[in-house]
Structures are given as structure tokens and as C-alpha cells.
C-alpha atoms as a PDB file:
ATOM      1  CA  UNK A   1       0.000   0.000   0.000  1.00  0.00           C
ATOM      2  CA  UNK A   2       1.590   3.528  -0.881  1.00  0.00           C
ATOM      3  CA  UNK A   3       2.354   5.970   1.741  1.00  0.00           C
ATOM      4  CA  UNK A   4      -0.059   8.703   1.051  1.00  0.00           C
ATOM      5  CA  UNK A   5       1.089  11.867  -0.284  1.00  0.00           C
ATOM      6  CA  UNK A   6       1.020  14.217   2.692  1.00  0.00           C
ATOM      7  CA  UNK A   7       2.426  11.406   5.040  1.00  0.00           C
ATOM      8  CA  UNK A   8       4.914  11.610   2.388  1.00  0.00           C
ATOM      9  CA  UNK A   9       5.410  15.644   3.504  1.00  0.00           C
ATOM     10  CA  UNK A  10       5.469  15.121   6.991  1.00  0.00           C
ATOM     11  CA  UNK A  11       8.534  12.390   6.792  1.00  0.00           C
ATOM     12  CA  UNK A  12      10.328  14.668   4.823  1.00  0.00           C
ATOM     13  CA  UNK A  13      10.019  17.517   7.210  1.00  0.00           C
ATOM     14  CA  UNK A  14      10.392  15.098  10.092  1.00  0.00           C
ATOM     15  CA  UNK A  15      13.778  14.060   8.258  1.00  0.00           C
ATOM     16  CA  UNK A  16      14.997  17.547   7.931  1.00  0.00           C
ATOM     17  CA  UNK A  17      14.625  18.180  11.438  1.00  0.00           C
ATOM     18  CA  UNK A  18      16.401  15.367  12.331  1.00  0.00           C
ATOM     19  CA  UNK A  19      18.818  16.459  10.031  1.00  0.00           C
ATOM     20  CA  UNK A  20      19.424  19.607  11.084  1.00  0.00           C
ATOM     21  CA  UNK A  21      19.665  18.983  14.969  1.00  0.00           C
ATOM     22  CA  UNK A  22      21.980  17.254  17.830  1.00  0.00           C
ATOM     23  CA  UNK A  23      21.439  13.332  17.771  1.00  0.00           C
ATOM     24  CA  UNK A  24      20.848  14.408  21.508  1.00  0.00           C
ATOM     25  CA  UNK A  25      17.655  16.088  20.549  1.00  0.00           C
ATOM     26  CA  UNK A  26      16.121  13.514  18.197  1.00  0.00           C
ATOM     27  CA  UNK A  27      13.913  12.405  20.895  1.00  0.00           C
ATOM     28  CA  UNK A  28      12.217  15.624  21.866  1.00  0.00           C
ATOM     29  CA  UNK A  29      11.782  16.112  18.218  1.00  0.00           C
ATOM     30  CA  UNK A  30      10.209  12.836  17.457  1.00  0.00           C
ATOM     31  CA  UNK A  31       7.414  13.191  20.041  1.00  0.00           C
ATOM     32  CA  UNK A  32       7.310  16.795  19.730  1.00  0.00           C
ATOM     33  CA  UNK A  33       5.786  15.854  16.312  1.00  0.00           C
ATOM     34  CA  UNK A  34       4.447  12.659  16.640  1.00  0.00           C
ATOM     35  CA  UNK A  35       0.693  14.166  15.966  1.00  0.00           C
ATOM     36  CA  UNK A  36       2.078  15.073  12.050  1.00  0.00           C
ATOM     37  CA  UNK A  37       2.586  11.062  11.590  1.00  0.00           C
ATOM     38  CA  UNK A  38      -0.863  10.580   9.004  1.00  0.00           C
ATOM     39  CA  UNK A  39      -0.060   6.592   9.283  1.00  0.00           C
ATOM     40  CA  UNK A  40      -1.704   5.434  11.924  1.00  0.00           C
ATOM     41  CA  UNK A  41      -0.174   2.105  12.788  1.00  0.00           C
ATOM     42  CA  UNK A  42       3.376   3.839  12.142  1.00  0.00           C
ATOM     43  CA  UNK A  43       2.000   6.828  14.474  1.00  0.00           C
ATOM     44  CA  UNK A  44       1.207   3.759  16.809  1.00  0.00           C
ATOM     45  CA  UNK A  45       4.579   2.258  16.875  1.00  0.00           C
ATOM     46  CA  UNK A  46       6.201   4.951  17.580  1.00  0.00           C
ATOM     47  CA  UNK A  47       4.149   5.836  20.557  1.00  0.00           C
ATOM     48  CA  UNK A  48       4.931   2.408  21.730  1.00  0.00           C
ATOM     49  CA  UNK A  49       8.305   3.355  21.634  1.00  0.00           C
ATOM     50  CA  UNK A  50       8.444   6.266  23.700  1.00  0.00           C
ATOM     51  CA  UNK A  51       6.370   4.588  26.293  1.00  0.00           C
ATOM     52  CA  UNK A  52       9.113   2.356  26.772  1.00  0.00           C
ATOM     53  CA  UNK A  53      11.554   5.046  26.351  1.00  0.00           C
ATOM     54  CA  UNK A  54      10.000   6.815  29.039  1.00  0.00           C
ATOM     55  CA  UNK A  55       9.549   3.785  31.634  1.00  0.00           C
ATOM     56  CA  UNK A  56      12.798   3.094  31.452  1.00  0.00           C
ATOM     57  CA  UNK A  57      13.653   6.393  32.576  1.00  0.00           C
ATOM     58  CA  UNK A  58      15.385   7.163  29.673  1.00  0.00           C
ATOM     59  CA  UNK A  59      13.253  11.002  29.208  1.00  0.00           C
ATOM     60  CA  UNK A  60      15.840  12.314  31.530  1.00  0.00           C
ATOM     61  CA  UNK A  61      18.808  12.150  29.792  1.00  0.00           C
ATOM     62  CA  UNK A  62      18.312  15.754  29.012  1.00  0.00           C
ATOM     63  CA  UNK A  63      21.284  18.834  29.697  1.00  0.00           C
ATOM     64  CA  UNK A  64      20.378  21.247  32.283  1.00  0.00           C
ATOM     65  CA  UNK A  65      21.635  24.632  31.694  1.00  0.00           C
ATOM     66  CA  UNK A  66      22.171  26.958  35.367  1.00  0.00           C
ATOM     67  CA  UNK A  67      23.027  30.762  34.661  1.00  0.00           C
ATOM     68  CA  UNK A  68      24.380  32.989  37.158  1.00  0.00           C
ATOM     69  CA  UNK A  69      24.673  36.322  36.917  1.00  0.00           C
ATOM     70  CA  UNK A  70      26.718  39.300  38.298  1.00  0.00           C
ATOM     71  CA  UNK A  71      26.245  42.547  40.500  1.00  0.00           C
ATOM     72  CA  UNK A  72      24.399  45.583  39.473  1.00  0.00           C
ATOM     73  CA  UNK A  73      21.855  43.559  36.913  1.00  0.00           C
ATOM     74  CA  UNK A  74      19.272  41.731  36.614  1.00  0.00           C
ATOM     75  CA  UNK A  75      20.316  39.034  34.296  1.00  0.00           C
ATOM     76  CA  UNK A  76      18.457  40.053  31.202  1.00  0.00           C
ATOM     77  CA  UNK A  77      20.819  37.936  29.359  1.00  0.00           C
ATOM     78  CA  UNK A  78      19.880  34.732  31.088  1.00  0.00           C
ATOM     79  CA  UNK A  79      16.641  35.134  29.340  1.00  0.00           C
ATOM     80  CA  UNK A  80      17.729  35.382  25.788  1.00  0.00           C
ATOM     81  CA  UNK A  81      19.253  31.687  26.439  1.00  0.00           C
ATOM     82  CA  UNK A  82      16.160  30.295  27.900  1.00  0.00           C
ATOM     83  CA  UNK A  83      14.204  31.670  24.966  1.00  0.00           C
ATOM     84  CA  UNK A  84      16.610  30.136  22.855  1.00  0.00           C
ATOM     85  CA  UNK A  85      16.079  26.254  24.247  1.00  0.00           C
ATOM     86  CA  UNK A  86      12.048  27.064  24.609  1.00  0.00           C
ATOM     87  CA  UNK A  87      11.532  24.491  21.510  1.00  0.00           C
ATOM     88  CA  UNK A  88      14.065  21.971  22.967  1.00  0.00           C
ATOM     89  CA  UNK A  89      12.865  19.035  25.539  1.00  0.00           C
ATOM     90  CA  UNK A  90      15.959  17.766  26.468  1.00  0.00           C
ATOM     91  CA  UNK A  91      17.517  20.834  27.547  1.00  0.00           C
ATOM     92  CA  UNK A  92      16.147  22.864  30.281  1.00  0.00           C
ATOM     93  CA  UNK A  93      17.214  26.567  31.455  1.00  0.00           C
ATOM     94  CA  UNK A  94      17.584  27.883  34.855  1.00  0.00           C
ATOM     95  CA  UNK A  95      18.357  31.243  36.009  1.00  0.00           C
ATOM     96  CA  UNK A  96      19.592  31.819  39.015  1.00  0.00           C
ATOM     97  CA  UNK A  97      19.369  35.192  40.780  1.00  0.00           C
ATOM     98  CA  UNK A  98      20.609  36.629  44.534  1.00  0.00           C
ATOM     99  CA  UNK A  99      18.500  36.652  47.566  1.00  0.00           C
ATOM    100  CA  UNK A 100      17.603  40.135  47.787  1.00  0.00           C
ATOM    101  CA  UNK A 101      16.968  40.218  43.921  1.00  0.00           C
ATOM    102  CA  UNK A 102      20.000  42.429  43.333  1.00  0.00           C
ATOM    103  CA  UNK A 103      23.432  42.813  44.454  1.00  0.00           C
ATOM    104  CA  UNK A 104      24.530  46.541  44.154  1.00  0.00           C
ATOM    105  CA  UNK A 105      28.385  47.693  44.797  1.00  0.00           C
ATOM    106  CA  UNK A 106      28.351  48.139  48.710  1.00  0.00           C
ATOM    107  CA  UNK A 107      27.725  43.850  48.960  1.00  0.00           C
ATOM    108  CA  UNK A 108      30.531  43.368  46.602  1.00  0.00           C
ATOM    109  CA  UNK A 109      32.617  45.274  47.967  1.00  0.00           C
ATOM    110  CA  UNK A 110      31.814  43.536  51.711  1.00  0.00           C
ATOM    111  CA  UNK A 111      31.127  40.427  49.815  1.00  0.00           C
ATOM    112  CA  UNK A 112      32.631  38.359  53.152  1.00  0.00           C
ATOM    113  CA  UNK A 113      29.232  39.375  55.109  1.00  0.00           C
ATOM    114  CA  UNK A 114      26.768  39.290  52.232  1.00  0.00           C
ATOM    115  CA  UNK A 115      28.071  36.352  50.412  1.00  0.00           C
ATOM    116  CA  UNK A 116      26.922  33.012  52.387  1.00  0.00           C
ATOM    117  CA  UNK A 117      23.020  33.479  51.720  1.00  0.00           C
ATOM    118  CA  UNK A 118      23.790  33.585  48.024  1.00  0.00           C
ATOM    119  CA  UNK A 119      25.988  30.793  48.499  1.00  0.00           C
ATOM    120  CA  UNK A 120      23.525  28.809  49.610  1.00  0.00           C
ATOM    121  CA  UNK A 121      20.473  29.700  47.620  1.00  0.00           C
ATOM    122  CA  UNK A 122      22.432  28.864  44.485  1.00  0.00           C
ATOM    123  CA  UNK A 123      23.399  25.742  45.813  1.00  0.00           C
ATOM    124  CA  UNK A 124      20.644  24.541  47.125  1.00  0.00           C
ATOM    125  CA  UNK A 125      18.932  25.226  43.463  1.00  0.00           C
ATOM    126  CA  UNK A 126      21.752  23.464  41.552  1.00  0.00           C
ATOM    127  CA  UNK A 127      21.513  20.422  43.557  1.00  0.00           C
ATOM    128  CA  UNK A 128      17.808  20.044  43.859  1.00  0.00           C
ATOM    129  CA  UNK A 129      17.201  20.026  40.209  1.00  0.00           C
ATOM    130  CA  UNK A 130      20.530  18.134  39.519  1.00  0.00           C
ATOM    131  CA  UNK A 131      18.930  15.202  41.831  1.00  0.00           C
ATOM    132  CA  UNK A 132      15.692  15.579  39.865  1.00  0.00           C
ATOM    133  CA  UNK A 133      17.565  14.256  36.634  1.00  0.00           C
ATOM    134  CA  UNK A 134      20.049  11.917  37.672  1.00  0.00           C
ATOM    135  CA  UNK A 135      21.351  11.007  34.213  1.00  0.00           C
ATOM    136  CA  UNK A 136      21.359  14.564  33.314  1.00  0.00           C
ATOM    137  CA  UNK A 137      24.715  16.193  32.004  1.00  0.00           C
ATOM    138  CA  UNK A 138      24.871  19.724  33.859  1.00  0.00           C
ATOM    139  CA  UNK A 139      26.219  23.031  32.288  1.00  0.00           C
ATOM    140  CA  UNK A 140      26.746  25.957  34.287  1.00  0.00           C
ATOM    141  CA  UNK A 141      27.383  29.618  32.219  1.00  0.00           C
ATOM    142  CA  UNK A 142      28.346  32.030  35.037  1.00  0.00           C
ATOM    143  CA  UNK A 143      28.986  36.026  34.700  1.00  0.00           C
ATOM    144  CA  UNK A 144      31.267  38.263  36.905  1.00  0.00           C
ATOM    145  CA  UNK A 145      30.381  37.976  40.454  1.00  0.00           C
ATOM    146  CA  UNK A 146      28.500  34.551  40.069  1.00  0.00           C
ATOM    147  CA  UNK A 147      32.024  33.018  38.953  1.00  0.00           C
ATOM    148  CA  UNK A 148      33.578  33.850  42.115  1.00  0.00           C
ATOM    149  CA  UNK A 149      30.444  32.217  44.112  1.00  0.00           C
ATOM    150  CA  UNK A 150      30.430  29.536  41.719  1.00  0.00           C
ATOM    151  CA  UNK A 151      34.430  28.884  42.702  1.00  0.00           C
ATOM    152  CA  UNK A 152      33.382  29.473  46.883  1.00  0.00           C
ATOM    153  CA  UNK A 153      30.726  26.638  46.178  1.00  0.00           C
ATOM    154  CA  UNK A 154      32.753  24.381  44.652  1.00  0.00           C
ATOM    155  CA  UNK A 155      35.562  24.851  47.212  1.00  0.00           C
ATOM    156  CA  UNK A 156      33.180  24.102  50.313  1.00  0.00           C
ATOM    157  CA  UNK A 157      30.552  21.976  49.082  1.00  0.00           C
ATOM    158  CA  UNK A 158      31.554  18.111  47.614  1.00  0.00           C
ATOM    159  CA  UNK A 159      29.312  15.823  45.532  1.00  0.00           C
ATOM    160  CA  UNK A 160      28.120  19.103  43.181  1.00  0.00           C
ATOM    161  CA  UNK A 161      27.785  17.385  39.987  1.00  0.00           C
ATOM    162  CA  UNK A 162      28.562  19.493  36.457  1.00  0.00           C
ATOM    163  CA  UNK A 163      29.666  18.212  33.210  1.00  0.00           C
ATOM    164  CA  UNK A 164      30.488  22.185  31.425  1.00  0.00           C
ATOM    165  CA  UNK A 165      31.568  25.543  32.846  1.00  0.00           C
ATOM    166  CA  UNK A 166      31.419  28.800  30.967  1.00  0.00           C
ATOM    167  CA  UNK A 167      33.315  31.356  32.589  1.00  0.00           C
ATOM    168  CA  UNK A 168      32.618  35.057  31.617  1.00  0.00           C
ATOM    169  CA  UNK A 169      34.149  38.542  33.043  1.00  0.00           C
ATOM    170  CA  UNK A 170      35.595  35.900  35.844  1.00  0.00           C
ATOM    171  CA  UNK A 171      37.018  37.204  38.821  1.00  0.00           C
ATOM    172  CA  UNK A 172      37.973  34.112  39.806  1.00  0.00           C
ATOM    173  CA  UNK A 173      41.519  34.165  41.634  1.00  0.00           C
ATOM    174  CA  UNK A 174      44.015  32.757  38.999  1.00  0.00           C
ATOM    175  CA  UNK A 175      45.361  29.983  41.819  1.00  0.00           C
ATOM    176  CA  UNK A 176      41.575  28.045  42.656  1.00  0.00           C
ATOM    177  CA  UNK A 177      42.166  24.160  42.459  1.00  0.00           C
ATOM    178  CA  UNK A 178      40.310  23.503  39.686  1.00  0.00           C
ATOM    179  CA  UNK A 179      42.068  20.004  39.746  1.00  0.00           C
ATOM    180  CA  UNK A 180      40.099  19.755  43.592  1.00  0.00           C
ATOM    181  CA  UNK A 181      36.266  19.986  41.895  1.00  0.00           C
ATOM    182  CA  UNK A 182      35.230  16.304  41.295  1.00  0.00           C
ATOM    183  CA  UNK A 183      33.788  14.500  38.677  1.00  0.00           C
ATOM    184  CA  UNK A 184      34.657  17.332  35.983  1.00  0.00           C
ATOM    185  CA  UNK A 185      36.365  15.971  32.861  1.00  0.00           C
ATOM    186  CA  UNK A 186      39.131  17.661  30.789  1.00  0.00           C
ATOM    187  CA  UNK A 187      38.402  20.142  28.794  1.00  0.00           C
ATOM    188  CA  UNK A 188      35.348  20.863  30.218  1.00  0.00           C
ATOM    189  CA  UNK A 189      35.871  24.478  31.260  1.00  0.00           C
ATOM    190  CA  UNK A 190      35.664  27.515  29.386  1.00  0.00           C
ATOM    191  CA  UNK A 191      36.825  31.244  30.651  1.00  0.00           C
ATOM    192  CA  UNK A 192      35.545  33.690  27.850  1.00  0.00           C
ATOM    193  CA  UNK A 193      37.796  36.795  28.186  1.00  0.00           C
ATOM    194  CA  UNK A 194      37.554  40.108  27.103  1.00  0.00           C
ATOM    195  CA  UNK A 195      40.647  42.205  26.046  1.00  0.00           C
ATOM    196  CA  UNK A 196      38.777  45.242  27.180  1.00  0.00           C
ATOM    197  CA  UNK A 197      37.269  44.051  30.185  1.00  0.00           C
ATOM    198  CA  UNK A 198      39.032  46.113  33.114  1.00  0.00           C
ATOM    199  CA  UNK A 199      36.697  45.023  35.809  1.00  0.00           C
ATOM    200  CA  UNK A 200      38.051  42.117  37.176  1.00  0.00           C
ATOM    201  CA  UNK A 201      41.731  43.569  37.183  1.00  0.00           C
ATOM    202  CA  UNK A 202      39.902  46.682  39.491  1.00  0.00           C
ATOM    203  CA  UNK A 203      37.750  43.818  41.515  1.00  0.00           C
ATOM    204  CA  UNK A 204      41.524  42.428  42.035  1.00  0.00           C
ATOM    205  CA  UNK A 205      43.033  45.570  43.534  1.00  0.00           C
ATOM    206  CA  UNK A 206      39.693  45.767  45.644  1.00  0.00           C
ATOM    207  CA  UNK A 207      40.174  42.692  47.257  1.00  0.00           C
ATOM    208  CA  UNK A 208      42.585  39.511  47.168  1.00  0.00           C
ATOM    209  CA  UNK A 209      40.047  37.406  47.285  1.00  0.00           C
ATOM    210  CA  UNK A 210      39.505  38.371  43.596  1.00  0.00           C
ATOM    211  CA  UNK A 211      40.953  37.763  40.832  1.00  0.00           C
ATOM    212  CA  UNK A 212      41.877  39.373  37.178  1.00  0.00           C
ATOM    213  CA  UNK A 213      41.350  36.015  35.413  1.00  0.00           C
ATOM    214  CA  UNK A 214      38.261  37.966  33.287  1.00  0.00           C
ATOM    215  CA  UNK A 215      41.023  40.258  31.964  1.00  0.00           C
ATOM    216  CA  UNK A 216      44.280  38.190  31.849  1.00  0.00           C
ATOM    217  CA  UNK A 217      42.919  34.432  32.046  1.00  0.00           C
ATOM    218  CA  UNK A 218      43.900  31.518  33.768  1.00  0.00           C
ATOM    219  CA  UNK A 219      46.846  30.158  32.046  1.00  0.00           C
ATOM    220  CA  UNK A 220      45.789  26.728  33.351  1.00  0.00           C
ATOM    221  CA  UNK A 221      45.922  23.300  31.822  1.00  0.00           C
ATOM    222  CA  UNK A 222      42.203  22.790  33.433  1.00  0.00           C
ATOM    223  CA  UNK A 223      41.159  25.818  31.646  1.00  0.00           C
ATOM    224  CA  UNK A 224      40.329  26.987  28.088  1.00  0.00           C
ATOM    225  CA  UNK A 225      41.118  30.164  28.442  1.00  0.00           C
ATOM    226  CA  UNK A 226      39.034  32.170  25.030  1.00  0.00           C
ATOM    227  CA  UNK A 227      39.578  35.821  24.012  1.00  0.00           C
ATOM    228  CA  UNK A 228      37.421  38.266  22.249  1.00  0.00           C
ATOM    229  CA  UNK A 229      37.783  42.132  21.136  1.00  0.00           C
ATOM    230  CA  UNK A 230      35.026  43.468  23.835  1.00  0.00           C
ATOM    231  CA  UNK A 231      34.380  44.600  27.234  1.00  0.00           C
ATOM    232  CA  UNK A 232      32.384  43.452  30.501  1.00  0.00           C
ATOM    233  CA  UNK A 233      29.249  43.055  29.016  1.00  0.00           C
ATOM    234  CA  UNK A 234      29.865  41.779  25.499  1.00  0.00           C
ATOM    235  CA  UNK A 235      28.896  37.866  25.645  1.00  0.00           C
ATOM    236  CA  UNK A 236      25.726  38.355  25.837  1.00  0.00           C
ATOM    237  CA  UNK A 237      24.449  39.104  21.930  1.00  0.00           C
ATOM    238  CA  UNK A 238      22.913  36.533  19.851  1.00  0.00           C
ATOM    239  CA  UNK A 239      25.290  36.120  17.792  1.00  0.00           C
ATOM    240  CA  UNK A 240      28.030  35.698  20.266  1.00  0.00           C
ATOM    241  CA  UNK A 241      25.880  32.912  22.204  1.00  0.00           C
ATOM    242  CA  UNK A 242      24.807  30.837  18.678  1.00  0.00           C
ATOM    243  CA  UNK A 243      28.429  31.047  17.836  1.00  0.00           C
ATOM    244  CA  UNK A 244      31.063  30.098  20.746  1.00  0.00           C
ATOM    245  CA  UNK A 245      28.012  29.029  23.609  1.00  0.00           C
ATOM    246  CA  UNK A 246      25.304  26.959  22.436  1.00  0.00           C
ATOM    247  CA  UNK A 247      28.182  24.763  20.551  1.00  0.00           C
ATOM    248  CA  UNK A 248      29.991  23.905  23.655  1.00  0.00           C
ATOM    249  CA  UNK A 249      25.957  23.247  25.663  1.00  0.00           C
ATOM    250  CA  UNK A 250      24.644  21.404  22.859  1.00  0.00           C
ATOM    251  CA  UNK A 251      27.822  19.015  21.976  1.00  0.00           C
ATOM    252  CA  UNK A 252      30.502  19.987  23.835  1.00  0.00           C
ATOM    253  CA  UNK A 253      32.505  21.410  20.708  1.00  0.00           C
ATOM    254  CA  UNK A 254      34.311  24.414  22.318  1.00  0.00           C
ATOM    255  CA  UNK A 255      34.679  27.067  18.847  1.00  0.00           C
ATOM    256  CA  UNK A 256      38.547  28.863  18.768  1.00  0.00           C
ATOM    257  CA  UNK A 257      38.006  32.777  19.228  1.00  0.00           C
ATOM    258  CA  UNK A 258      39.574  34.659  15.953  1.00  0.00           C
ATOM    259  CA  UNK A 259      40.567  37.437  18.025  1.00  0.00           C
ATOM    260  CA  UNK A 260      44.515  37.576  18.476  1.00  0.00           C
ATOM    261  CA  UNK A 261      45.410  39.243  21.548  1.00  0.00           C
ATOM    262  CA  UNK A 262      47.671  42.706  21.327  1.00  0.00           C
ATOM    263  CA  UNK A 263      50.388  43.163  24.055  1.00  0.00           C
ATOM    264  CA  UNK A 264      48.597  43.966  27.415  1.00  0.00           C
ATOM    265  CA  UNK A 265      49.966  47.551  28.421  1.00  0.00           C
ATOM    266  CA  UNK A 266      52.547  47.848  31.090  1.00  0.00           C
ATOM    267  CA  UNK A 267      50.412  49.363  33.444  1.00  0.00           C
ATOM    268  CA  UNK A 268      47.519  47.131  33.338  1.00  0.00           C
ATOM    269  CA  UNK A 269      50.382  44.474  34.105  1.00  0.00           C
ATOM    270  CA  UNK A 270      51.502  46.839  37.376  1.00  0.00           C
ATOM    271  CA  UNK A 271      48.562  47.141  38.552  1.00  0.00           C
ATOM    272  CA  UNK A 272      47.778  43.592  38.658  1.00  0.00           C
ATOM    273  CA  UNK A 273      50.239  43.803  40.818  1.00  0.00           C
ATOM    274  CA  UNK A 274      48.934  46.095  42.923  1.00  0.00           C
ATOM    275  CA  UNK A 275      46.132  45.677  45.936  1.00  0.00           C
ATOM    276  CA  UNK A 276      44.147  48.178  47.798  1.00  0.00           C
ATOM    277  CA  UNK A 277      45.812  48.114  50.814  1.00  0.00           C
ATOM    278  CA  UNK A 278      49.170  48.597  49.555  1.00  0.00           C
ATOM    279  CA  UNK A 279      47.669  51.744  47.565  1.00  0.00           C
ATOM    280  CA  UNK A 280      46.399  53.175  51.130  1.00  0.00           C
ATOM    281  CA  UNK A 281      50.074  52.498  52.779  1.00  0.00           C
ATOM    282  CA  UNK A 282      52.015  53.744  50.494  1.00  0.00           C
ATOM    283  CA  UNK A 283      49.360  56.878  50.061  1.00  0.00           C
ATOM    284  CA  UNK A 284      49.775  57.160  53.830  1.00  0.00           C
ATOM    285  CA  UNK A 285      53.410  56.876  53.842  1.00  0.00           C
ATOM    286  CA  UNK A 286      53.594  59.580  51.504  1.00  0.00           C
ATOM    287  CA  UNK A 287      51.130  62.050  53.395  1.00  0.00           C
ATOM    288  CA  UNK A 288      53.430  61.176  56.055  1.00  0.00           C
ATOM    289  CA  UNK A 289      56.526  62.382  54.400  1.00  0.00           C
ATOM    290  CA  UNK A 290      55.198  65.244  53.222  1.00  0.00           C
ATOM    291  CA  UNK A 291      53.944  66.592  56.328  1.00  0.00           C
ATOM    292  CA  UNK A 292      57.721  65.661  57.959  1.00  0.00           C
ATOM    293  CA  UNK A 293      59.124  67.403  55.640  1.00  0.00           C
ATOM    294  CA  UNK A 294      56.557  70.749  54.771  1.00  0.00           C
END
């Protein structure tokens, strides 16, 4: 018996999704569009199939995608992804924010007394939805300020499970024991750096419990260090996520950066160098002088 014409349409553009789309996703399509299938008894079949599929537990081998963002903001960006995996079953968004809704510059700057609550709350999240898909891989994109309590989680909690890291504007200090977070293969780590992102270098002279690693990188075997021609805020266009992020999400195929780095100016290298404290001495030791001496 022929396959009637229109059934003969709906394979084709069945097909081309297929086609067109991660072998990880071929699943979500299938029953996404199982209602298109004019052949009964084929429709039937297939249905079958994803009963089983679904007993079996197999729905939840799906990525889950946490975002975290920084200070001053309230994560617009994090919505752009989530729009962008709307149509896709097997991978689900989650945006994380703070616990007051938004961290302004006085917490960062006293981040020691306002940083355990967000600590928590973002940990708690991870790990409760983590446990809710067991055979889930886990990818977690983090921006400024949420890679440095991304590193403080990892460093006091154990059993946090994550497959990818995106790094962005990281003020991560350069020495964290990446080699110390379990369960995270090679190659599985991504800093995205901007060649005209000062704010991590200043977050660094702040505080030593910062680091410049969003200006300078890691310059760490665990680490892919990636640079790009742009500032603090500049991994967050369309363009820039279809190209270097959803790649790395979707398959795990990390995309080289075209951008070739210029040398880094002396005194952005000094100032590295530099911390707030010593500033204030040596601006004290030289009022002192000068009031010795005039």
C-alpha cells in the first residue's frame, strides 16, 4: 500500500529536522511531532516506543543549563538563552538570581558578610534540580560575580555534579584548584575573556580574594582560556551565544576565538600587581613624608 502523499510531507520535514539537529535532541523532536505522523499504525509504533523510552527512565537524559549572573543587573541575558532552548525538551534553562533580587556595589565590595546566603540559595537550586535528573549532564554559564560564588561553592561543598563551565568577566583568583572539583572531565571548562574588560583587574586591587582572570585568564591546563575584542558586558548578543556558547551546551565542541590578543599595556600588568591596601600604605606613607618634611 503507498504511503499517502502528505504522510509523504510530513517524513520529509520530520527528516529535515532530524537532520538539522543534535542526535541528543532527536527524541524531543520525534514526540514533539508525533501528531504530524498521518499513518496510523506507524503513528502507533512509535508511541509504543516512547512509552518504553520513558519507563525506562530514559526522558531524563536531558542537559540542564544553570546561569548565574553578576552585581548591578538583573540578568536580562539569562533570558535570551532560555528563549533560545524554549523548543528543545531535552535541555532545560535555569536562572539563578541573589536573595535580595540584586546585588549593588556596597555587597561586593563587603562580599565576606553578604556572600553566604547567596551561596547557599544557588546551591541549594543546583543540587535540587541536579537530583531531579540523575542522568542529566549539567552546564553551568556564570557572569562576573556569580564566577567567584560559583568557585566558593565548589571549594566548600563536595558531591556538586557538572559536566560544562562557561566562565565570563571571571574574577575568579588565577590559583583556585580547579584540579580539587570532582567528577569534571578535561576540557570541560571555558573562561571567555575580554581584552577590554578592566573590571576584574579593578575587583583584584579591591580585594585579594579576587581575581583578574576575566582580563588576563587563567593560564591553566584545566582551563580553556578564550579571548574576544570586547568589554564586561559583550557575551551576551545573539550572535556571540549561537556562535562560541550553544556549541559547547549542545555538543561539547568548544569554537577557537579569531581574536589575536595585542600586548597587554605595562600598566595594566603593574597594577595587577597592585592591591588596595598597599595603595592606602604607600598613600599614607607619603602624606606622612610630606607633612615631615613641609
Amino acid at each position: 500500500m503507498p504511503i499517502p502523499e502528505a504522510s509523504v510531507v510530513c517524513y520529509k520535514k520530520l527528516k529535515k529536522l532530524l537532520d538539522k539537529s543534535n542526535k541528543r535532541h532527536h527524541y524531543s523532536i520525534i514526540k514533539k511531532n508525533l501528531s504530524e505522523i498521518d499513518d496510523e499504525s506507524i503513528r502507533d509504533d512509535v508511541e509504543q516506543l516512547i512509552s518504553v523510552y520513558n519507563d525506562l527512565g530514559m526522558d531524563e537524559d536531558k542537559t540542564i543549563v544553570f546561569l548565574i549572573h553578576g552585581i548591578r543587573t538583573q540578568g536580562e541575558w539569562q533570558d535570551r538563552i532560555r528563549q533560545h532552548y524554549d523548543a528543545i525538551d531535552d535541555i532545560d534553562v535555569y536562572p539563578i538570581g541573589y536573595e535580595n533580587d540584586y546585588f549593588d556595589l556596597r555587597e561586593f565590595v563587603l562580599a565576606p558578610f553578604y556572600e553566604e546566603n547567596h551561596k547557599i540559595r544557588i546551591h541549594s537550586e543546583i543540587t535540587a534540580i541536579s537530583d531531579e535528573y540523575p542522568l542529566s549532564d549539567i552546564a553551568i554559564v556564570a557572569h562576573s560575580f556569580g564566577t567567584y560564588l560559583l568557585s566558593k561553592i565548589f571549594k566548600e561543598y563536595t558531591g556538586i555534579r557538572v559536566n560544562k563551565i562557561i566562565l565570563c568577566g571571571s574574577i575568579i583568583p588565577k590559583h583556585f584548584e580547579w584540579r580539587n572539583v570532582v567528577n569534571l572531565p578535561s576540557g570541560s571548562i571555558i573562561n571567555d575573556v575580554g581584552s577590554k574588560d578592566y573590571w576584574p583587574l579593578l575587583a583584584k586591587v579591591i580585594s585579594r580574594r579576587f581575581g583578574a582572570t576575566g582580563t588576563f585568564g587563567f593560564k591553566s591546563a584545566y582551563i580553556n582560556d578564550r579571548f574576544h575584542n570586547f568589554g564586561h558586558d559583550g557575551f551576551f548578543s545573539k550572535v556571540f551565544f549561537e556562535k562560541y556558547w550553544a556549541p559547547f551546551i549542545d555538543n561539547g565542541y568548544i569554537t577557537p576565538s579569531v581574536y589575536i590578543r595585542k600586548k597587554t599595556p605595562w600598566v595594566l600588568s603593574m597594577l595587577s600587581k597592585l592591591s588596595l591596601l598597599n595603595i592606602t600604605l604607600f598613600s599614607c606613607i607619603c602624606v606622612a613624608i610630606y607633612l615631615a618634611i613641609f
